[in-house]
Protein backbone atom coordinates (compact mmCIF):
# COMPACT_ATOMS: atom_id res chain seq x y z
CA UNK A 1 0.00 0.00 0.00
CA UNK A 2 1.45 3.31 -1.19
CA UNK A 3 0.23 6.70 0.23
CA UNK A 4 -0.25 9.48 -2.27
CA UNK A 5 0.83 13.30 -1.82
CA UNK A 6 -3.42 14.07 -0.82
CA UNK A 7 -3.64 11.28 1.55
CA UNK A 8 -0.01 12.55 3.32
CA UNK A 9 -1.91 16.02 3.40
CA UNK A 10 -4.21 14.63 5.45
CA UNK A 11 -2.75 12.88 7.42
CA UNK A 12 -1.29 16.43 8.64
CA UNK A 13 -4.14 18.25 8.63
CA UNK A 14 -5.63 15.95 11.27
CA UNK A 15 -2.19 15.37 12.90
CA UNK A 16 -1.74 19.39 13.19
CA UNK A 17 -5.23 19.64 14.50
CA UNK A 18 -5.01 17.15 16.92
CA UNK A 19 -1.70 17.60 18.54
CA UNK A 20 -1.09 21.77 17.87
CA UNK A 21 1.59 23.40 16.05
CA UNK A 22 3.31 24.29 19.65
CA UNK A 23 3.35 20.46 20.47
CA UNK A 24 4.31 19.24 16.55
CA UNK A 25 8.16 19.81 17.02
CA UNK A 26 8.42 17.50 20.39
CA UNK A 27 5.45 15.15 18.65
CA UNK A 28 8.28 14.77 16.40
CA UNK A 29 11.51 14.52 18.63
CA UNK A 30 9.34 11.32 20.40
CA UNK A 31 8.70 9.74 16.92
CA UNK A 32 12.21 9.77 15.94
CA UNK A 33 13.67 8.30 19.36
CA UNK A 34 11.24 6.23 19.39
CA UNK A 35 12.36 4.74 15.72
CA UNK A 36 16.13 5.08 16.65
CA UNK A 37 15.45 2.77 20.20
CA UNK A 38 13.67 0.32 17.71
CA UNK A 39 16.56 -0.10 15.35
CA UNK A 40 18.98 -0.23 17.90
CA UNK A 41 16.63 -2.66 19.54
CA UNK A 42 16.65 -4.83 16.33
CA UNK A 43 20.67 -4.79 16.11
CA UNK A 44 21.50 -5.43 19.90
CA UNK A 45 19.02 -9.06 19.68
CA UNK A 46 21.12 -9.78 16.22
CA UNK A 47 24.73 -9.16 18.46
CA UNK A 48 22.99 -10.83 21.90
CA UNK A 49 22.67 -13.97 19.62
CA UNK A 50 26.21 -14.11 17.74
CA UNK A 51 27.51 -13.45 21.86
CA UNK A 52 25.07 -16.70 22.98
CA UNK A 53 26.46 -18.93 19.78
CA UNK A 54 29.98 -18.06 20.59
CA UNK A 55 29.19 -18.70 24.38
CA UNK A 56 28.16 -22.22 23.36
CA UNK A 57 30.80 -22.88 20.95
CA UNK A 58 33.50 -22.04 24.29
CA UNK A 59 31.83 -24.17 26.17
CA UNK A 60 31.99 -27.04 23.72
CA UNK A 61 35.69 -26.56 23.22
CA UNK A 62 36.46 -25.94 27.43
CA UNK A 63 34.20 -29.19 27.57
CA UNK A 64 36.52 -31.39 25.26
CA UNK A 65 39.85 -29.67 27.14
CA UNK A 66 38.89 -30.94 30.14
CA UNK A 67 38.37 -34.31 28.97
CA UNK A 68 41.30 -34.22 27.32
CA UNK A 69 43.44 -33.17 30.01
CA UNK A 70 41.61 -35.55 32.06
CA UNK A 71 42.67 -38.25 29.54
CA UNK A 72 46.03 -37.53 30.24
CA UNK A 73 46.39 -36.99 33.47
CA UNK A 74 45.27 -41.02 33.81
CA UNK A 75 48.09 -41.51 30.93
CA UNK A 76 50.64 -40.17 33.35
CA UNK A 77 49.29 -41.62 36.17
CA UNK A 78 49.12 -45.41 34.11
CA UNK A 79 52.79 -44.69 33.13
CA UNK A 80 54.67 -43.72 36.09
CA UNK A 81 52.41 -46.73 37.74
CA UNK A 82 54.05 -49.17 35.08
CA UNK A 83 57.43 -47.05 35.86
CA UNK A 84 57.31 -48.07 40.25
CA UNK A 85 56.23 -51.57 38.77
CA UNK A 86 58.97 -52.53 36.51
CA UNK A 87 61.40 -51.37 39.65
């Protein structure tokens, strides 16, 4: 739906009528903060989600370290067993 140059005209006719021409330039201040929060709004869920995935993807990887290093702490404990053995 497109809105023509006569329906924008009326739009503030009744806008002007309604609100005042002393209230139009604050009327206008609030709609354009108000847009700017929205956008920002929009942007900071896009960068709170790449944060959670990365969050996830550390925890995977700090997950599989510990197992590893788990892994071979046994290995050296196994080995220097086998090394007080063979004495």
């Amino acid at each position: 739906m497109r809105l023509g140059p006569m329906e924008l005209v009326v739009i503030l006719v009744v806008v002007l009528l309604i609100f005042g021409p002393k209230n139009l330039p604050k009327l206008g201040k609030a709609f354009g903060s108000t847009v700017k929060n929205i956008r920002e709004g929009m942007e900071g869920d896009d960068k709170a989600e790449e944060v959670e995935s990365e969050t996830v993807v550390e925890d995977e990887d700090d997950a599989e370290i510990r197992e590893l290093e788990a892994k071979l702490a046994a290995a050296k404990a196994k080995k220097e067993d086998s090394a007080q053995h063979a004495e």
